[in-house]
C-alpha atoms as a PDB file:
ATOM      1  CA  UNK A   1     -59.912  42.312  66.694  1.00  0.00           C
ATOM      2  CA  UNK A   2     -59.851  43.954  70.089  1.00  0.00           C
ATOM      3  CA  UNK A   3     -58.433  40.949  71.812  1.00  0.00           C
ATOM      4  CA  UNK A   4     -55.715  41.467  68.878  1.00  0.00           C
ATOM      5  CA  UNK A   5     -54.672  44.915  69.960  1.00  0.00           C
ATOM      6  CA  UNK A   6     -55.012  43.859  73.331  1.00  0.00           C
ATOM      7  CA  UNK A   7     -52.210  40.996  72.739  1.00  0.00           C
ATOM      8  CA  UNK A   8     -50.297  43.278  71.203  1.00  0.00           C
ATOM      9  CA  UNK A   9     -50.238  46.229  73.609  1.00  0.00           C
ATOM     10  CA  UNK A  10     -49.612  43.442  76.321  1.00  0.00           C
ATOM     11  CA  UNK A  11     -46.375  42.262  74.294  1.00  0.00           C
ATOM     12  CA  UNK A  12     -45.303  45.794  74.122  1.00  0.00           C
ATOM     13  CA  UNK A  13     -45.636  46.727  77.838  1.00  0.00           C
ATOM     14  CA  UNK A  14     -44.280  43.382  78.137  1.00  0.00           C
ATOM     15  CA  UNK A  15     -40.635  44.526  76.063  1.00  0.00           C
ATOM     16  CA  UNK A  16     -40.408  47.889  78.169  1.00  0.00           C
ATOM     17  CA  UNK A  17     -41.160  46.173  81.473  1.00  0.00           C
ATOM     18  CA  UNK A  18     -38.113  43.440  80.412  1.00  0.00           C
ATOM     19  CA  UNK A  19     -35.497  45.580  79.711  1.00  0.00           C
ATOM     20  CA  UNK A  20     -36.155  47.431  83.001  1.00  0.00           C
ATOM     21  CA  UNK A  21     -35.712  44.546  84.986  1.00  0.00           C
ATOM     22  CA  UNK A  22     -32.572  43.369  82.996  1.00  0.00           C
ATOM     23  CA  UNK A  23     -30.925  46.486  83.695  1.00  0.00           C
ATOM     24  CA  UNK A  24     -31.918  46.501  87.125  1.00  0.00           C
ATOM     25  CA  UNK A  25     -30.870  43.074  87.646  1.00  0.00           C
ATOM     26  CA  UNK A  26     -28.845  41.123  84.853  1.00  0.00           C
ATOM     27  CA  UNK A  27     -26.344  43.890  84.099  1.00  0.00           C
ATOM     28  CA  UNK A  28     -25.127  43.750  87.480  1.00  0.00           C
ATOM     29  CA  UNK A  29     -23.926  40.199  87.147  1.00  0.00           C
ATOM     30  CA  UNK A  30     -19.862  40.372  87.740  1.00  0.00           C
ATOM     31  CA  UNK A  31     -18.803  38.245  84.731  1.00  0.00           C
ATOM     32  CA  UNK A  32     -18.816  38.391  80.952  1.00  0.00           C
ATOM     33  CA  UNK A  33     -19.641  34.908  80.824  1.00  0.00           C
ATOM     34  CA  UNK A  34     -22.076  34.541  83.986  1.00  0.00           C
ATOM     35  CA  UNK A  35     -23.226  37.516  82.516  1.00  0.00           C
ATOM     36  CA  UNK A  36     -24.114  35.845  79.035  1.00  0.00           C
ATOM     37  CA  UNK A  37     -25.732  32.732  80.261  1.00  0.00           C
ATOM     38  CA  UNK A  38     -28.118  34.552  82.721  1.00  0.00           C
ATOM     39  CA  UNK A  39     -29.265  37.118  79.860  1.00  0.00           C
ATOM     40  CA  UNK A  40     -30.314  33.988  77.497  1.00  0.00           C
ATOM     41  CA  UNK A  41     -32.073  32.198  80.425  1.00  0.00           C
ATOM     42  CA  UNK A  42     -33.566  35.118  81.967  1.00  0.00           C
ATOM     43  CA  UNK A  43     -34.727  36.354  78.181  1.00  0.00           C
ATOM     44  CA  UNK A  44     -36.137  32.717  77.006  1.00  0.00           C
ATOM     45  CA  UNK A  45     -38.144  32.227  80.754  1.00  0.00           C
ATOM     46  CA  UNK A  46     -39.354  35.708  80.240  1.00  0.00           C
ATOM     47  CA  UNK A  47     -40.759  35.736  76.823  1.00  0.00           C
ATOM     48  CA  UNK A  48     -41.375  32.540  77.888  1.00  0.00           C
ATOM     49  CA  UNK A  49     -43.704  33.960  80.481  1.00  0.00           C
ATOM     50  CA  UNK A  50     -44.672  36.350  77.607  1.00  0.00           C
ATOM     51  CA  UNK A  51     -46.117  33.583  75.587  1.00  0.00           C
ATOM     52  CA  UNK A  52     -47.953  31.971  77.958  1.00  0.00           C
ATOM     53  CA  UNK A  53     -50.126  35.433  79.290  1.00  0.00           C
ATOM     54  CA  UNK A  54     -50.820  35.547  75.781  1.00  0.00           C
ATOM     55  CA  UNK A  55     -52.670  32.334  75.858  1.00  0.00           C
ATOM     56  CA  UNK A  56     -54.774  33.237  78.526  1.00  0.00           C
ATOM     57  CA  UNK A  57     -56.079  36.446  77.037  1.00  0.00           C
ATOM     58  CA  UNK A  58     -56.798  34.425  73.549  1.00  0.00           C
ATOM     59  CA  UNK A  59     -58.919  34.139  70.446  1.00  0.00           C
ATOM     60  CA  UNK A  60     -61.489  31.190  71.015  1.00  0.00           C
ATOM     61  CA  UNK A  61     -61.593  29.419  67.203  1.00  0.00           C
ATOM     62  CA  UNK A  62     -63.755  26.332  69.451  1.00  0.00           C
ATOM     63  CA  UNK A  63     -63.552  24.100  72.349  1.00  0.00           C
ATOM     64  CA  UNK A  64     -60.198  22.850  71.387  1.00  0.00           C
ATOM     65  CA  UNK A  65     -58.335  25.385  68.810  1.00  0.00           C
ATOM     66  CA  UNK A  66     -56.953  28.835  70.190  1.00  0.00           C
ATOM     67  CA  UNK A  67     -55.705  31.648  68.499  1.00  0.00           C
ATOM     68  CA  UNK A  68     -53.244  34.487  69.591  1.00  0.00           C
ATOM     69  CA  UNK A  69     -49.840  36.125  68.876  1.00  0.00           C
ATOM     70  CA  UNK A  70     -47.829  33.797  71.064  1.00  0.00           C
ATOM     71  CA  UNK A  71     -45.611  33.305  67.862  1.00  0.00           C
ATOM     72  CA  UNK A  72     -44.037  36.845  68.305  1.00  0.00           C
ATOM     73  CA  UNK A  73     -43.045  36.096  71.671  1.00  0.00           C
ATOM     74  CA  UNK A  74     -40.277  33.981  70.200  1.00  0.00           C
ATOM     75  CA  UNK A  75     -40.260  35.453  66.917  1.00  0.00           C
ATOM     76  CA  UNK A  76     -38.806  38.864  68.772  1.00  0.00           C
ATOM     77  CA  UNK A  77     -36.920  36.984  71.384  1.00  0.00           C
ATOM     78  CA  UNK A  78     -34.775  35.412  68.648  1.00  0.00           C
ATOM     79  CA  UNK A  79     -34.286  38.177  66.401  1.00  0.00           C
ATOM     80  CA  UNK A  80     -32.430  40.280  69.495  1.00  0.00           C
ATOM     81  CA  UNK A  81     -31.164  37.305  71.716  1.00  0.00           C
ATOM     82  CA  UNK A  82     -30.786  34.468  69.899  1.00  0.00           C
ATOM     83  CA  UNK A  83     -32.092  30.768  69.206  1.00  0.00           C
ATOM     84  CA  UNK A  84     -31.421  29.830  72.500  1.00  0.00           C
ATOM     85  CA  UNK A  85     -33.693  32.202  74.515  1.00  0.00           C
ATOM     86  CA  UNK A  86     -36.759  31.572  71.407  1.00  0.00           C
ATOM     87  CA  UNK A  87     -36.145  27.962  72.195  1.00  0.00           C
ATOM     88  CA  UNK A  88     -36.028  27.992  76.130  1.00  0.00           C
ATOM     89  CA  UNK A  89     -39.049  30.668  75.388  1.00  0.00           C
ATOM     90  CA  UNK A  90     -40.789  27.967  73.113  1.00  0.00           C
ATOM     91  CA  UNK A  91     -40.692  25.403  75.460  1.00  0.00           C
ATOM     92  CA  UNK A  92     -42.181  27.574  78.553  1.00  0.00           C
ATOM     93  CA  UNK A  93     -45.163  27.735  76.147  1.00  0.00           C
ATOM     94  CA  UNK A  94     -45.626  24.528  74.895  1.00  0.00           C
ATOM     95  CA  UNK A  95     -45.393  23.271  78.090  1.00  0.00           C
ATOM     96  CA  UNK A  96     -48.222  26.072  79.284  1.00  0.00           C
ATOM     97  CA  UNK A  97     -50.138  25.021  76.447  1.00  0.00           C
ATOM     98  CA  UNK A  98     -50.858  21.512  77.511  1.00  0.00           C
ATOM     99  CA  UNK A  99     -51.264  22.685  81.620  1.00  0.00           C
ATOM    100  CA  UNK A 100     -53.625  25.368  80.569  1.00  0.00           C
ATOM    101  CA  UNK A 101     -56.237  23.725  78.202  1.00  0.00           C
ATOM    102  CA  UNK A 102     -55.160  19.898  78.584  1.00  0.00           C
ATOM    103  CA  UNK A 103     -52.869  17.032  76.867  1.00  0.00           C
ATOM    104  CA  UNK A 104     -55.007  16.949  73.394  1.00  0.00           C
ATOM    105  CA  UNK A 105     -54.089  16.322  70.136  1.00  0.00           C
ATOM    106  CA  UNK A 106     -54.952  20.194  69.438  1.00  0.00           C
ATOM    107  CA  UNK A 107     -52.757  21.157  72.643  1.00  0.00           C
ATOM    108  CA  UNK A 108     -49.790  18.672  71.331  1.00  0.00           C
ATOM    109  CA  UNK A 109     -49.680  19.871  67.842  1.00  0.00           C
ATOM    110  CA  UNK A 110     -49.852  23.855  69.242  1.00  0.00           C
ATOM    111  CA  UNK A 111     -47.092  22.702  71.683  1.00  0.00           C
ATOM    112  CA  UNK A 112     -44.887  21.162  68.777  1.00  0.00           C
ATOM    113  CA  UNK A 113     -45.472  23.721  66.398  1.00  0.00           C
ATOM    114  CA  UNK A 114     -44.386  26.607  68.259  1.00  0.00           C
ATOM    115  CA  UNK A 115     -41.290  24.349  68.499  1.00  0.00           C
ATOM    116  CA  UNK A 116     -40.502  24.273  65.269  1.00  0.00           C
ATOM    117  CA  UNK A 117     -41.003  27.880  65.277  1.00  0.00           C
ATOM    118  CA  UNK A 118     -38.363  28.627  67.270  1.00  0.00           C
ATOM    119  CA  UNK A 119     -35.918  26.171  65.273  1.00  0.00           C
ATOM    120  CA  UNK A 120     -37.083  27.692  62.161  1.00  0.00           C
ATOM    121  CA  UNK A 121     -36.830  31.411  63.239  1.00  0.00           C
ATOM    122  CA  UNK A 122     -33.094  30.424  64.691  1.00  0.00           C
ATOM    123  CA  UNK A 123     -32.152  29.506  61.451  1.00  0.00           C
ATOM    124  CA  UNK A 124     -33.887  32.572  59.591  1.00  0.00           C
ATOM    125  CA  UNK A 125     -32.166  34.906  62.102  1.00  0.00           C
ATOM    126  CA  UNK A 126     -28.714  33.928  60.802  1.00  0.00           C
ATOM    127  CA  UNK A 127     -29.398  34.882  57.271  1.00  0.00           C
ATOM    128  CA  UNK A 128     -27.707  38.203  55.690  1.00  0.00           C
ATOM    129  CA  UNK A 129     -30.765  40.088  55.315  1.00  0.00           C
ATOM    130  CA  UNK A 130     -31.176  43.250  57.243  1.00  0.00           C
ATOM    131  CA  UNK A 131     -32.703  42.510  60.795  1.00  0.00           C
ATOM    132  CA  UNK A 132     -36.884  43.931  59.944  1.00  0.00           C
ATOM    133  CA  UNK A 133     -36.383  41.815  56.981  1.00  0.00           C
ATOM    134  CA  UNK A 134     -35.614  38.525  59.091  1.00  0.00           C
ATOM    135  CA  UNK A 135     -38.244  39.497  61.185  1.00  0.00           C
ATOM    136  CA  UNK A 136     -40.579  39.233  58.658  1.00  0.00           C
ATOM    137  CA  UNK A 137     -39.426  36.258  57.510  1.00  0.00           C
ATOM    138  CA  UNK A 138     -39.700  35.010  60.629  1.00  0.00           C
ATOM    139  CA  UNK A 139     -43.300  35.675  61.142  1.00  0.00           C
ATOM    140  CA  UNK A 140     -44.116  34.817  57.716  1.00  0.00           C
ATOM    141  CA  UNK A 141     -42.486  31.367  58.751  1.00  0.00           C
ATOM    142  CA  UNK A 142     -44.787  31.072  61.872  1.00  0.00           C
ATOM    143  CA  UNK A 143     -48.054  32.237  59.915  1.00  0.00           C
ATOM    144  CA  UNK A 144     -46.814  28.842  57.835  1.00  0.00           C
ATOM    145  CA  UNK A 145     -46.542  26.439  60.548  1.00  0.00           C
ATOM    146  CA  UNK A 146     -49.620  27.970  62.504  1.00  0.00           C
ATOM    147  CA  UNK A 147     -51.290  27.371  58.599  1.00  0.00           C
ATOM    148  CA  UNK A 148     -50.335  23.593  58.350  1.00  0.00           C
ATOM    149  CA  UNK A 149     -50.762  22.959  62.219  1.00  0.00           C
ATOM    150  CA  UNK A 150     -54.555  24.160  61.295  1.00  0.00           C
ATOM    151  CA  UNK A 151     -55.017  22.657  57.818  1.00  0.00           C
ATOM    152  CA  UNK A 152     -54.139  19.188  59.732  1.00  0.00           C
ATOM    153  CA  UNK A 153     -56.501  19.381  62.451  1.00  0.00           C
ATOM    154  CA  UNK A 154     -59.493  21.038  61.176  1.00  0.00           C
ATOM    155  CA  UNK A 155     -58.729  18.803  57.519  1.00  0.00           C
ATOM    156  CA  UNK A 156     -60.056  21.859  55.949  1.00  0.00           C
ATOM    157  CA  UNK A 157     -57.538  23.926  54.232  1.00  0.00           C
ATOM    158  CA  UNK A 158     -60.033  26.596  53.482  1.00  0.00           C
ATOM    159  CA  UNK A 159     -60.991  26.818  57.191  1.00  0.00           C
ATOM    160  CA  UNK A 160     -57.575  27.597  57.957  1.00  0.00           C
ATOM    161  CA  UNK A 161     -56.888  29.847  55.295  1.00  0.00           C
ATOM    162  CA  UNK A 162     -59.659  31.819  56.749  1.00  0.00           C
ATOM    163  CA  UNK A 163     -58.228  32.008  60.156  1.00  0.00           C
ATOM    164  CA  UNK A 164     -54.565  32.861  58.790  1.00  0.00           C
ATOM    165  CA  UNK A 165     -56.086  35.655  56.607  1.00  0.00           C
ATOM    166  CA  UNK A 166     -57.963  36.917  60.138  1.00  0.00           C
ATOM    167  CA  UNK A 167     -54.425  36.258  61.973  1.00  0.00           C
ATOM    168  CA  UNK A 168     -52.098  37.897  59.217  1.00  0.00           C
ATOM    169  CA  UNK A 169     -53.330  41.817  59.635  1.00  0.00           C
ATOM    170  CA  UNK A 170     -52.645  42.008  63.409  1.00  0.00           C
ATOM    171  CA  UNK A 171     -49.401  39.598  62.866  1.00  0.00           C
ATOM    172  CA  UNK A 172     -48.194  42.122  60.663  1.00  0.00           C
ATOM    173  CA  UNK A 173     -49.157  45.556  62.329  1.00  0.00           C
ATOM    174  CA  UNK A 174     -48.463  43.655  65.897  1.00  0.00           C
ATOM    175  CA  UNK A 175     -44.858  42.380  64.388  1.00  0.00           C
ATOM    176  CA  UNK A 176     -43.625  46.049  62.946  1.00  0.00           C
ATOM    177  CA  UNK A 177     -44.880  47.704  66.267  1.00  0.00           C
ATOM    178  CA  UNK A 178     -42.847  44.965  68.199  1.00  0.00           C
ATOM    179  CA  UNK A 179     -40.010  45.475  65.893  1.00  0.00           C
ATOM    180  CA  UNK A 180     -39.721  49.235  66.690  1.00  0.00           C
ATOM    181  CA  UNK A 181     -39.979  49.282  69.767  1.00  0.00           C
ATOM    182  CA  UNK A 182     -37.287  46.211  69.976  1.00  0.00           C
ATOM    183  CA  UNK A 183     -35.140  48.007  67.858  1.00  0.00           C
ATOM    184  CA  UNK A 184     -35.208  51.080  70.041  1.00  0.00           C
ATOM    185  CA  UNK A 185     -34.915  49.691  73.462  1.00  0.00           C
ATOM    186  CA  UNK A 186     -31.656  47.863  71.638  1.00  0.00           C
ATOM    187  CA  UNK A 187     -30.406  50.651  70.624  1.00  0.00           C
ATOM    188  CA  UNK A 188     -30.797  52.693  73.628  1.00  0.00           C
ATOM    189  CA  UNK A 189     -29.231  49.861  75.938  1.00  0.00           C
ATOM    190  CA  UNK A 190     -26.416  49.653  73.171  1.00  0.00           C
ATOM    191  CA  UNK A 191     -25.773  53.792  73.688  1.00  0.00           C
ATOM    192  CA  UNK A 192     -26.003  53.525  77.165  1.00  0.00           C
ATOM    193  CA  UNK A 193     -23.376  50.652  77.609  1.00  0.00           C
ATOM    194  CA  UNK A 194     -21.513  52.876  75.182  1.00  0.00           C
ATOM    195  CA  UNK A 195     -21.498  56.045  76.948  1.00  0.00           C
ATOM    196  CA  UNK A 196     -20.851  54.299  80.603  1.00  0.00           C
ATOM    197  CA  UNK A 197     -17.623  52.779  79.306  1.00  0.00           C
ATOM    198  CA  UNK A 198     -16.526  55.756  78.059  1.00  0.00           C
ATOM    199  CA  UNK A 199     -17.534  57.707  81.016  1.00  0.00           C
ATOM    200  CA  UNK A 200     -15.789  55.571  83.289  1.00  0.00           C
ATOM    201  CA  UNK A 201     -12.584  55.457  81.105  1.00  0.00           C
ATOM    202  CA  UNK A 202     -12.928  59.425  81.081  1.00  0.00           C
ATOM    203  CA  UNK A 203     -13.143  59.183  84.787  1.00  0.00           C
ATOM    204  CA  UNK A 204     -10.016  56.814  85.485  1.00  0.00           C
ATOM    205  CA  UNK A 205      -8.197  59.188  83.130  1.00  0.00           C
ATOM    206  CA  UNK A 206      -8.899  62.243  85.072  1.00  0.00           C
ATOM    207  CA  UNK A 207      -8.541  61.053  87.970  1.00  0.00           C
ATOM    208  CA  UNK A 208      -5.201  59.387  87.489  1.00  0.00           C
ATOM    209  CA  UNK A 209      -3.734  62.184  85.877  1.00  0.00           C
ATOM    210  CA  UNK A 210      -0.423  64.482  86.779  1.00  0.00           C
ATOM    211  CA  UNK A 211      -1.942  67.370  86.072  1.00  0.00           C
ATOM    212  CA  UNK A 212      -4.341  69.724  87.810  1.00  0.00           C
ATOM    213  CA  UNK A 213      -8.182  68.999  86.212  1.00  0.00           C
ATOM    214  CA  UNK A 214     -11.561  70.475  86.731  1.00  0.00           C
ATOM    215  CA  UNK A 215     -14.815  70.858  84.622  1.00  0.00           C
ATOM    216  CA  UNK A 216     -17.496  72.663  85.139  1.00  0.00           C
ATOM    217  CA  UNK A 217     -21.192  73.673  84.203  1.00  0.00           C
ATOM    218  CA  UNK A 218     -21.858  76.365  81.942  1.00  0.00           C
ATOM    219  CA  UNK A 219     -23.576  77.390  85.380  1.00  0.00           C
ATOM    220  CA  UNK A 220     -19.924  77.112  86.697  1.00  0.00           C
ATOM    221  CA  UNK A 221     -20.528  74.047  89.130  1.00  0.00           C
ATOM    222  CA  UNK A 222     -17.697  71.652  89.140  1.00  0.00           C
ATOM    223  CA  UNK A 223     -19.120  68.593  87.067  1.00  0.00           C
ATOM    224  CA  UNK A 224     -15.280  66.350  87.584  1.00  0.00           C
ATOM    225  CA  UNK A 225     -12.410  67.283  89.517  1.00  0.00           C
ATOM    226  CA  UNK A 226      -9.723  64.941  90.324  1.00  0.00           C
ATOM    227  CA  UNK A 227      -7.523  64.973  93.606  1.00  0.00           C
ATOM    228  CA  UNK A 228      -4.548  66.894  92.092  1.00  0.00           C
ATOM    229  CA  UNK A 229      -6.194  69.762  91.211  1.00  0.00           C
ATOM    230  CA  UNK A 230      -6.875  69.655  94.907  1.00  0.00           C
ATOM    231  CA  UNK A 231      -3.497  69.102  95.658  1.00  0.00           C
ATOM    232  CA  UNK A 232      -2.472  71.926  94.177  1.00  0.00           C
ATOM    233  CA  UNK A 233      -4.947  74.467  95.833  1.00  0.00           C
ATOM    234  CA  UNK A 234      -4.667  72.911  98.997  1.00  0.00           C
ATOM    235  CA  UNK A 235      -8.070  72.159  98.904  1.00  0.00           C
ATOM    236  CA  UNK A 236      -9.102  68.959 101.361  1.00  0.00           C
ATOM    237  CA  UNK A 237     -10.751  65.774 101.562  1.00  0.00           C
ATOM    238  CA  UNK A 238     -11.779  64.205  98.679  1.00  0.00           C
ATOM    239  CA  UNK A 239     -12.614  65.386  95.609  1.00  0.00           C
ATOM    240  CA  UNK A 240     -15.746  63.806  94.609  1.00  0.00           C
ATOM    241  CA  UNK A 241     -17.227  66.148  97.689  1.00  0.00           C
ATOM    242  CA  UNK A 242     -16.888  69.065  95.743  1.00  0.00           C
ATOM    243  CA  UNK A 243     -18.900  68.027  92.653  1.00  0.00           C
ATOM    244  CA  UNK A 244     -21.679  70.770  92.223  1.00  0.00           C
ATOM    245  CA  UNK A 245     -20.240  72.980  94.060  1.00  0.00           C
ATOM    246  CA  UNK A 246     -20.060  76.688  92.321  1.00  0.00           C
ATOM    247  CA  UNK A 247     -16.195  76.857  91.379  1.00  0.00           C
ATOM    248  CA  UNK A 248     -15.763  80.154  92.134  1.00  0.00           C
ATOM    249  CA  UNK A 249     -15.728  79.633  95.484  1.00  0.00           C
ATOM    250  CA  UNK A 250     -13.249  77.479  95.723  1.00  0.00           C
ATOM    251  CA  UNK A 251     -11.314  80.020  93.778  1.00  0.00           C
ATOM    252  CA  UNK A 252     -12.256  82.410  95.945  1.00  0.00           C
ATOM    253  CA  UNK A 253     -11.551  80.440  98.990  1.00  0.00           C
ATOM    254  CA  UNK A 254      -7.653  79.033  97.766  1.00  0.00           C
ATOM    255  CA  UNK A 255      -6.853  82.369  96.224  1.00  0.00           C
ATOM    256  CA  UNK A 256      -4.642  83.446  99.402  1.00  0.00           C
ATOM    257  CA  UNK A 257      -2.352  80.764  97.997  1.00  0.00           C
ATOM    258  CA  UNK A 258      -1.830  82.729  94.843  1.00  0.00           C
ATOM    259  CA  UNK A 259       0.819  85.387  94.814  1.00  0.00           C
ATOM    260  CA  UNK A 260      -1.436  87.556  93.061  1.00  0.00           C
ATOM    261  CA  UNK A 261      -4.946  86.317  94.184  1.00  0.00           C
ATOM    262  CA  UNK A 262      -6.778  89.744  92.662  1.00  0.00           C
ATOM    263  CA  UNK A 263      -5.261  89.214  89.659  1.00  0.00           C
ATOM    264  CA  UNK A 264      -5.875  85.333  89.561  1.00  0.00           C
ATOM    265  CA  UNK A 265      -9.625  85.781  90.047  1.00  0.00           C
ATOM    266  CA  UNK A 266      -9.723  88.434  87.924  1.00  0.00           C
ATOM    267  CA  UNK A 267      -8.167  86.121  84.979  1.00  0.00           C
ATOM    268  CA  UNK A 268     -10.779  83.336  85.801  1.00  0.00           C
ATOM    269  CA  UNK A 269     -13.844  85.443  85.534  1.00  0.00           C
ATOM    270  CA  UNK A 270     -12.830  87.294  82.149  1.00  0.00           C
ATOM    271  CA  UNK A 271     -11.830  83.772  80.838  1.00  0.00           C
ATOM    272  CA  UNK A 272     -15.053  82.384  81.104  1.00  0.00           C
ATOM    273  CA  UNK A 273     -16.425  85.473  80.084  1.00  0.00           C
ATOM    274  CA  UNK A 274     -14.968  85.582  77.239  1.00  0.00           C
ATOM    275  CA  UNK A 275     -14.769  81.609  76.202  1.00  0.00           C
ATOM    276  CA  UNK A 276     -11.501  81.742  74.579  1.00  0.00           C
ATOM    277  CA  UNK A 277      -8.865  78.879  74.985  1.00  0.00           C
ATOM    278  CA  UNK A 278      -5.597  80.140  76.812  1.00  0.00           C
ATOM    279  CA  UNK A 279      -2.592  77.568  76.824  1.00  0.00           C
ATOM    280  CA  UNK A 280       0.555  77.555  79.191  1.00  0.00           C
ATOM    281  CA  UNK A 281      -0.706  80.378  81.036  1.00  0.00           C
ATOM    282  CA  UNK A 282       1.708  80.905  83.941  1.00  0.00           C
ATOM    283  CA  UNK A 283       0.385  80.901  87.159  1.00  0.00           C
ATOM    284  CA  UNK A 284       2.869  81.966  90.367  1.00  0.00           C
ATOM    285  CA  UNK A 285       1.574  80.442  94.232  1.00  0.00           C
ATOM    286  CA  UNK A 286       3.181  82.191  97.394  1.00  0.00           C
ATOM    287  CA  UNK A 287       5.305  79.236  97.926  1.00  0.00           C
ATOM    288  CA  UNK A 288       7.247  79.567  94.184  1.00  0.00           C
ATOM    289  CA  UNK A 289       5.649  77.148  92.564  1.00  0.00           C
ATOM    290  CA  UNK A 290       5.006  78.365  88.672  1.00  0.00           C
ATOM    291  CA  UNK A 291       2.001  76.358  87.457  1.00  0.00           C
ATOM    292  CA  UNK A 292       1.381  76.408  83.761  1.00  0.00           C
ATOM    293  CA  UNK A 293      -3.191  76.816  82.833  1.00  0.00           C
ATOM    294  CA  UNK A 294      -4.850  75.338  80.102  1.00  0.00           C
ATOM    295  CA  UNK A 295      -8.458  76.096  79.359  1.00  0.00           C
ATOM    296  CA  UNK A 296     -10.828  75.025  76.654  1.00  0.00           C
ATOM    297  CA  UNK A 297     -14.664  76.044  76.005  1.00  0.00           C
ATOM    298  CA  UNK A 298     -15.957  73.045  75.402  1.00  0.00           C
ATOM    299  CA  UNK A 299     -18.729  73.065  73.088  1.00  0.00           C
ATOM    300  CA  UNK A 300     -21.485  70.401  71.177  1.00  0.00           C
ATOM    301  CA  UNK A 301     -21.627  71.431  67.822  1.00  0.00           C
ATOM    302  CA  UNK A 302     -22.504  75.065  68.554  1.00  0.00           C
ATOM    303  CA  UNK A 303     -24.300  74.393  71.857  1.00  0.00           C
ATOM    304  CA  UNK A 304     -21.458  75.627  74.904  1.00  0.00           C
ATOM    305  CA  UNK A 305     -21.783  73.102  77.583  1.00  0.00           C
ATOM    306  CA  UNK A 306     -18.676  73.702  79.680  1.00  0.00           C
ATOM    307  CA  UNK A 307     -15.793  74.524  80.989  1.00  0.00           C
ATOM    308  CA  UNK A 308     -12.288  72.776  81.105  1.00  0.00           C
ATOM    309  CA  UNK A 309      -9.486  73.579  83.126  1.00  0.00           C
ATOM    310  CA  UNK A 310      -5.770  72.319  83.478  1.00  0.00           C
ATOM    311  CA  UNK A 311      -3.228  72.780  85.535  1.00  0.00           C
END
């Protein structure tokens, strides 16, 4: 039972330690496409590679039969990448099978069955059941074929009924564990994707825009600024310099430009103070210019998290 838990804390460090490198790595491949065919082939050789440590830190049954959770490797691989990376993952293995403990008919049949493992869990992920569901399934599937695979070579049913009843507690507590911690790392990647898109659409935005912009901290650093705000203060170089700097003193700095600077900074620090939006407040510079401010608390639910400010 310890080599078990061992397997399946291995496949778990194994799932974290994946998605690391795919970030690191895949994600950066220019391409939708490209992008695609390297995340199947770098998902099937590494569950691949999954599959195959698994067999070395394995569940001697004798000289020739082996038991671990090898089976999840693909049985996870296909329910969040598909039947291509359980089937490149599948063959990895099978292949390891036979270079690890020899071409024998015990080595064959493992190397086969884990095959149609990976054919049969493509097909199962495709059906319209929720996704721990087809997971299941999908184990439930393997703990067949691993059944018949044993039932043929030891000609004993019982035998392997034995085994399969020893295998099915940590396939089950290994394969919900595995699930979890699949279904988080998914969803985490898929908020993450989420929120850079949007961040970098909220960027191009601001930065593109005709009119004046800056956010800050509740702290009053200036979290985004785009280069007409900076226009319009005279404020120079670029604006991406001034992120995290305390806004007030650029206020305080471009205030001569005001015709009223007192009166200006004045109007800033009461308006934060007081967190109340103020729209198409007029704003006169020394030069004539009549700038119209916007601002807007901006709050999370009830949680205040900034300020925004428009010219």
């Amino acid at each position: 039972m310890s080599q078990l838990l061992f397997n399946i804390t291995l496949i778990i460090s194994f799932m974290f330690a994946a998605s690391i490198v795919r970030e690191q790595i895949i994600y950066r491949v220019e391409g939708i496409n490209r992008y695609k065919m390297y995340r199947l082939i770098y998902y099937g050789c590494s569950y691949g590679l999954l599959g195959s440590i698994l067999m070395i830190y394995t569940i001697k049954i004798d000289s020739t039969i082996i038991l671990d959770l090898r089976f999840l490797a693909v049985t996870i691989v296909c329910l969040y990448a598909g039947m291509v990376p359980a089937i490149i993952a599948a063959c990895i293995i099978g292949i390891m099978r036979l270079l690890l403990f020899g071409i024998t008919a015990s080595g064959i049949i493992g190397a086969a069955t884990i095959m149609v493992m990976a054919l049969l869990s493509g097909w199962t992920v495709r059906l319209p059941y929720r996704p721990f569901i087809r997971f299941q399934l999908m184990n439930s599937i393997s703990l067949l074929c691993i059944f018949f695979s044993l039932s043929f070579l030891f000609k004993d049913i019982m035998h392997a009924a034995t085994i399969i009843i020893y295998l099915l507690p940590a396939s089950f507590i290994g394969g919900c564990l595995m699930y979890l911690v699949g279904r988080y790392i998914y969803v985490s990647r898929v908020t993450t994707s989420q929120h850079k898109k949007l961040s970098k659409m909220f960027s191009v935005m601001v930065q593109n825009a005709k009119t004046g912009t800056m956010i800050e901290t509740p702290e009053r650093e200036v979290a985004v600024i785009n280069q007409t705000f900076c226009d319009m203060f005279d404020i120079p170089g670029p604006p991406n310099q001034y992120v995290g700097l305390k806004s007030n003193q650029l206020f305080l700095s471009h205030a001569p430009m005001l015709k009223d600077p007192a009166r200006f900074l004045k109007t800033v620090e009461s308006t934060v103070y007081s967190k109340e939006s103020i729209v198409d407040e007029e704003i006169t510079f020394i030069n004539g210019k009549i700038y119209a401010r916007d601002y807007i608390p901006i709050y999370e639910g009830h949680v205040y998290i900034g300020h925004y400010w428009e010219y």
